[in-house]
PDB file of N, CA and C in Angstrom:
ATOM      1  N   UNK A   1      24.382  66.215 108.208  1.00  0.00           N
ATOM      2  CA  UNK A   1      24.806  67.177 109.200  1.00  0.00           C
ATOM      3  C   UNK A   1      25.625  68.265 108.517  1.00  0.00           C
ATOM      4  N   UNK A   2      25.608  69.082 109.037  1.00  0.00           N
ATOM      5  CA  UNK A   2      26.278  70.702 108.429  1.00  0.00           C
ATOM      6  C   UNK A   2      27.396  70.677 108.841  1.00  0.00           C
ATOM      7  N   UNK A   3      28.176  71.156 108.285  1.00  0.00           N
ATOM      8  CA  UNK A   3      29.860  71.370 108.005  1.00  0.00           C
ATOM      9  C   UNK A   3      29.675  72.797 108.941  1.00  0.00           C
ATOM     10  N   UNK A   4      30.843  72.783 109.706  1.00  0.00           N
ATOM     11  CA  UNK A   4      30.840  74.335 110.543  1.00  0.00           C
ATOM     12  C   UNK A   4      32.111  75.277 109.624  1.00  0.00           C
ATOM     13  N   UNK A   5      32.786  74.560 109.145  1.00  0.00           N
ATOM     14  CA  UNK A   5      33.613  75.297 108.533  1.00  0.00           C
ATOM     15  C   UNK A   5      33.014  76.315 107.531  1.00  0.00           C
ATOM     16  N   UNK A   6      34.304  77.167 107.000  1.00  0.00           N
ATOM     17  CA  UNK A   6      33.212  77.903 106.417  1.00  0.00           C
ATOM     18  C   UNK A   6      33.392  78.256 104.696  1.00  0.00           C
ATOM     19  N   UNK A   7      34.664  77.593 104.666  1.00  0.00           N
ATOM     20  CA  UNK A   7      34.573  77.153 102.750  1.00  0.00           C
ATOM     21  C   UNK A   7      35.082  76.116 102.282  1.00  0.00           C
ATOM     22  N   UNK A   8      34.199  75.569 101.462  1.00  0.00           N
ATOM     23  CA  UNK A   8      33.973  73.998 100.732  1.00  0.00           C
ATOM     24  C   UNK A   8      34.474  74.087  99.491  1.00  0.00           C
ATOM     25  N   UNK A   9      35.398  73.098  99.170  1.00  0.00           N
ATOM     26  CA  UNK A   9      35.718  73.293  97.700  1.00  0.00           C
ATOM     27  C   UNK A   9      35.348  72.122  97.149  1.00  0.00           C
ATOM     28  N   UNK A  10      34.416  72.504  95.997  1.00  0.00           N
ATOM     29  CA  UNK A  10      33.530  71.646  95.227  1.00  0.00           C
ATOM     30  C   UNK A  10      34.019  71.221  93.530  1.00  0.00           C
ATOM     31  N   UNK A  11      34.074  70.279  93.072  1.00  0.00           N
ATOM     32  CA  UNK A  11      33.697  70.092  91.586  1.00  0.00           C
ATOM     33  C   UNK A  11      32.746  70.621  90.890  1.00  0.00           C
ATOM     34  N   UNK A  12      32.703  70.445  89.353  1.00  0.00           N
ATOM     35  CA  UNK A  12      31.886  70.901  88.789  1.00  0.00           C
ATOM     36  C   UNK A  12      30.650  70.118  89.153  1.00  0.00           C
ATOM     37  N   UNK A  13      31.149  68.684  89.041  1.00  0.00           N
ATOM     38  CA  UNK A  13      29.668  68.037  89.579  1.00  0.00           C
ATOM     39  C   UNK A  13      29.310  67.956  90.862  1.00  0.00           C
ATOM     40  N   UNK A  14      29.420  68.675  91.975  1.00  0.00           N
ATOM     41  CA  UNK A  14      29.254  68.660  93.273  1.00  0.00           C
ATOM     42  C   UNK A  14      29.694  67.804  94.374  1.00  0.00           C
ATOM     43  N   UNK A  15      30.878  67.166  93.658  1.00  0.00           N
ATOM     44  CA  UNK A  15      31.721  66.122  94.893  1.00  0.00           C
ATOM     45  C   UNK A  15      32.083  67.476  95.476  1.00  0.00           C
ATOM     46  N   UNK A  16      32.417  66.885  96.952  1.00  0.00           N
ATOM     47  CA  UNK A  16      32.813  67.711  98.275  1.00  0.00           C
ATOM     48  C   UNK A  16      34.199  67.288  98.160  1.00  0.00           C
ATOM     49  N   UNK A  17      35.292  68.430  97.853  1.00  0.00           N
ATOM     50  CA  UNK A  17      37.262  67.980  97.614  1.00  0.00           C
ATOM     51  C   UNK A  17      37.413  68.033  99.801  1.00  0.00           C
ATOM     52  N   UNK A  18      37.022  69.308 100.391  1.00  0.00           N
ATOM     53  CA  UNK A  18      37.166  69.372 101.304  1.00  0.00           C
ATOM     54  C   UNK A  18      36.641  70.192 102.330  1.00  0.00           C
ATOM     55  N   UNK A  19      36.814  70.211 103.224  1.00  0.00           N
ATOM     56  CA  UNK A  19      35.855  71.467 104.171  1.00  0.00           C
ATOM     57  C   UNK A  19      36.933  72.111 105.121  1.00  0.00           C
ATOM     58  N   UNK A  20      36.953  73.490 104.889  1.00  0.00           N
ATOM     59  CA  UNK A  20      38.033  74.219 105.449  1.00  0.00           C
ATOM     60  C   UNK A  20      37.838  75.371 106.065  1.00  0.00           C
ATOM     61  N   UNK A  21      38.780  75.821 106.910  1.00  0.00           N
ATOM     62  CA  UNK A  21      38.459  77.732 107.368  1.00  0.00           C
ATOM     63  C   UNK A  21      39.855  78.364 106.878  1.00  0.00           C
ATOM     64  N   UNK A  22      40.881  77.810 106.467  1.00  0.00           N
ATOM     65  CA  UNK A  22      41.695  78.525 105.781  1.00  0.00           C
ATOM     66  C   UNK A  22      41.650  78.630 104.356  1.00  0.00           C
ATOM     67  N   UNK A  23      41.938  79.914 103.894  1.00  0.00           N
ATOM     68  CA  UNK A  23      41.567  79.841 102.605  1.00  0.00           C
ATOM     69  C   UNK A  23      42.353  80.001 102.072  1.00  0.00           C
ATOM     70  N   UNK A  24      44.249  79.800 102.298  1.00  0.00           N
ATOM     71  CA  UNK A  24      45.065  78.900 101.741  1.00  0.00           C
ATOM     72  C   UNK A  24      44.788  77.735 101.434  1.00  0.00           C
ATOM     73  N   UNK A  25      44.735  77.076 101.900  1.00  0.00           N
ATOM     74  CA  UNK A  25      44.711  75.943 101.374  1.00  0.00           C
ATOM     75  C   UNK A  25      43.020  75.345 100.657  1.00  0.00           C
ATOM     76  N   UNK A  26      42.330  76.186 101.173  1.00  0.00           N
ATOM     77  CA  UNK A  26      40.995  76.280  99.884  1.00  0.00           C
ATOM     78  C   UNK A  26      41.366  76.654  98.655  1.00  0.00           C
ATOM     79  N   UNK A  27      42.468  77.219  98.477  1.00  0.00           N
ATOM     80  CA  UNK A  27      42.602  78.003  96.938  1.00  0.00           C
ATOM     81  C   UNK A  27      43.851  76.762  96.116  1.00  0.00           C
ATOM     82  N   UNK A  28      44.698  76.145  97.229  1.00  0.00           N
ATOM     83  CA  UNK A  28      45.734  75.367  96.981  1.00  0.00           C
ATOM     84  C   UNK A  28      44.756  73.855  96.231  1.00  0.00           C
ATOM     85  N   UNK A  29      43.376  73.030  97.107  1.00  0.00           N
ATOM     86  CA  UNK A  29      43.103  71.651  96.771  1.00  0.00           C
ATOM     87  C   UNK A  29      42.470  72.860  95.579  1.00  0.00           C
ATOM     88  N   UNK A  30      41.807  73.833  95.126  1.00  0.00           N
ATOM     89  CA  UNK A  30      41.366  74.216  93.955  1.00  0.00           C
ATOM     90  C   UNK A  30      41.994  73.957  93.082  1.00  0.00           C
ATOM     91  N   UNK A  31      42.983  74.980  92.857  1.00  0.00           N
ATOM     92  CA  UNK A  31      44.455  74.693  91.938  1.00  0.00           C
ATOM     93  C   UNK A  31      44.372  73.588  91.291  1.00  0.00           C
ATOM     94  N   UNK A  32      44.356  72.386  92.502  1.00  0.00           N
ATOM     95  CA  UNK A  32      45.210  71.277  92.227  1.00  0.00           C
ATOM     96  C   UNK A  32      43.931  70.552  91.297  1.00  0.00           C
ATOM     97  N   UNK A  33      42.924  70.875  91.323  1.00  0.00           N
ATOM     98  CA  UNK A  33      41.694  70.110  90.448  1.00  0.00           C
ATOM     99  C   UNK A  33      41.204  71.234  89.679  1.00  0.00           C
ATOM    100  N   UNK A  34      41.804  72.142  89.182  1.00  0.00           N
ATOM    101  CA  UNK A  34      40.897  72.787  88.473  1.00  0.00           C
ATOM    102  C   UNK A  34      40.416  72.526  87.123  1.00  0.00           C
ATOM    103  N   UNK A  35      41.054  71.053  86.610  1.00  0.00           N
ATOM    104  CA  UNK A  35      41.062  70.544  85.209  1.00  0.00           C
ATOM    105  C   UNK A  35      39.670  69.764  85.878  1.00  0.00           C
ATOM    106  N   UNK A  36      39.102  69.693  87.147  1.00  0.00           N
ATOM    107  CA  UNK A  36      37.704  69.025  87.298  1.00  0.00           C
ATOM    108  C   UNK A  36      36.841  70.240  87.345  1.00  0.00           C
ATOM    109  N   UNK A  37      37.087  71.428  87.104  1.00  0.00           N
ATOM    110  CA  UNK A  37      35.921  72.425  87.412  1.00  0.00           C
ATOM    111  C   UNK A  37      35.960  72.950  88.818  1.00  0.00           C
ATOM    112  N   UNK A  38      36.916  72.956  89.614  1.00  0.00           N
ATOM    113  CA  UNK A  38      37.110  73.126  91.424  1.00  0.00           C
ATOM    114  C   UNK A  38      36.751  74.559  91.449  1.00  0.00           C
ATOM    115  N   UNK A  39      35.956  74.803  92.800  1.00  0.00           N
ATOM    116  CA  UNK A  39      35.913  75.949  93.001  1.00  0.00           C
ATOM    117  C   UNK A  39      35.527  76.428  94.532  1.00  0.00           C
ATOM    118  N   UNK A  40      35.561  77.098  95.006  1.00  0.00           N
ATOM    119  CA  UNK A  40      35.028  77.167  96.687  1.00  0.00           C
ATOM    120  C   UNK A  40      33.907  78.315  96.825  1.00  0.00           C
ATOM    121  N   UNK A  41      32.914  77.459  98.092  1.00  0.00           N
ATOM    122  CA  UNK A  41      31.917  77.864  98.006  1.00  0.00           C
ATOM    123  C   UNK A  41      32.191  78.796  99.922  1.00  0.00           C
ATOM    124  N   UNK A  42      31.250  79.712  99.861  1.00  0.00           N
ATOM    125  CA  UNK A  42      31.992  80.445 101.202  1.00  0.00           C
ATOM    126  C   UNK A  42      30.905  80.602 101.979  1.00  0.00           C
ATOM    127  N   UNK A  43      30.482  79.628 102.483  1.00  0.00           N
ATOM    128  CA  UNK A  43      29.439  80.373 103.830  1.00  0.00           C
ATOM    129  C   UNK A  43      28.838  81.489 104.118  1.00  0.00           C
ATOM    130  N   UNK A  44      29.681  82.363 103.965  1.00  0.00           N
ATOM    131  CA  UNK A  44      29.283  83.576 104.179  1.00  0.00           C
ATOM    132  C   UNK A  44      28.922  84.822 102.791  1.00  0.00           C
ATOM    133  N   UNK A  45      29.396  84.521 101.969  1.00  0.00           N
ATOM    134  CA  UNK A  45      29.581  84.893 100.872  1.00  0.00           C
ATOM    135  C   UNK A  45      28.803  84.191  99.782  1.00  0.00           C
ATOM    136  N   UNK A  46      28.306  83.700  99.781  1.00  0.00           N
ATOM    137  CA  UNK A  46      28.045  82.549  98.555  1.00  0.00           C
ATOM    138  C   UNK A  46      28.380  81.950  97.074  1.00  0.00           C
ATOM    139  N   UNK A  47      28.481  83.606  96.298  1.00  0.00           N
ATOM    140  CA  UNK A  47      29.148  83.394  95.070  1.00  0.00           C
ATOM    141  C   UNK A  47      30.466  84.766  94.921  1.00  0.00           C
ATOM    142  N   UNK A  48      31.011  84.831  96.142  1.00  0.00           N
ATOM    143  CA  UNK A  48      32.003  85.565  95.981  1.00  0.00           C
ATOM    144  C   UNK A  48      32.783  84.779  95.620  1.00  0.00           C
ATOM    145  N   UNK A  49      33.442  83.448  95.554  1.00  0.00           N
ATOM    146  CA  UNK A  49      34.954  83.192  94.858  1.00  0.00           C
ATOM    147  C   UNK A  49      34.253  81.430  94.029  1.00  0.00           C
ATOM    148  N   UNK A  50      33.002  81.826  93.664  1.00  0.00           N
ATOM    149  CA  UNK A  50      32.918  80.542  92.543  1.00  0.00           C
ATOM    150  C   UNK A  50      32.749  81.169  91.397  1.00  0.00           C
ATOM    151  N   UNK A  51      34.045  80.596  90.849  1.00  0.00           N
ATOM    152  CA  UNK A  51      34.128  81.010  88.901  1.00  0.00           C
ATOM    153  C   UNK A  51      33.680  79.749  88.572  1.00  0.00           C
ATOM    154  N   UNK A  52      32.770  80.514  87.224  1.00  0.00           N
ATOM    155  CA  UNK A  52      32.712  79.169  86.265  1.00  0.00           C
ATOM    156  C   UNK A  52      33.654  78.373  85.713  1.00  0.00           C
ATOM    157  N   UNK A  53      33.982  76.915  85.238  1.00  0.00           N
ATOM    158  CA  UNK A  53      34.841  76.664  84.331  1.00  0.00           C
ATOM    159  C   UNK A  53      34.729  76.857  82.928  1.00  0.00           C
ATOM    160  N   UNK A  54      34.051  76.627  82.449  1.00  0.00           N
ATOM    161  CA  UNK A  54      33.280  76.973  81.057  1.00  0.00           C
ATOM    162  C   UNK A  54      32.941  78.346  80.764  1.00  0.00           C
ATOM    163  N   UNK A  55      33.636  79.165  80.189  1.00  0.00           N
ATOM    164  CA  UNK A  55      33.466  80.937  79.986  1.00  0.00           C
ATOM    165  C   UNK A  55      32.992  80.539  78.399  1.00  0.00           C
TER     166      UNK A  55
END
């Protein structure tokens, strides 16, 4: 079933951290895993706020 929210913050390997509509605290569980590759994916946007980890 589909998540209504509208940004997901993901691992590098595609575990789901959480499903959110604020994007405080989308950027905060990022932060807090970004030594796993975290990044949020936006519904509406798609690759507006996923950085790679690996540059």
């Amino acid at each position: 079933m589909k998540n209504k929210e509208r940004y997901t913050v993901l691992t590098q390997k595609q575990k789901v951290l959480i499903h959110t509509d604020d994007i405080s605290e989308a950027l905060r569980i990022r932060e807090e895993h970004k030594q796993e590759g975290a990044y949020i994916e936006d519904r509406k946007s798609k690759e507006k706020h996923k950085k790679d980890f690996f540059r």
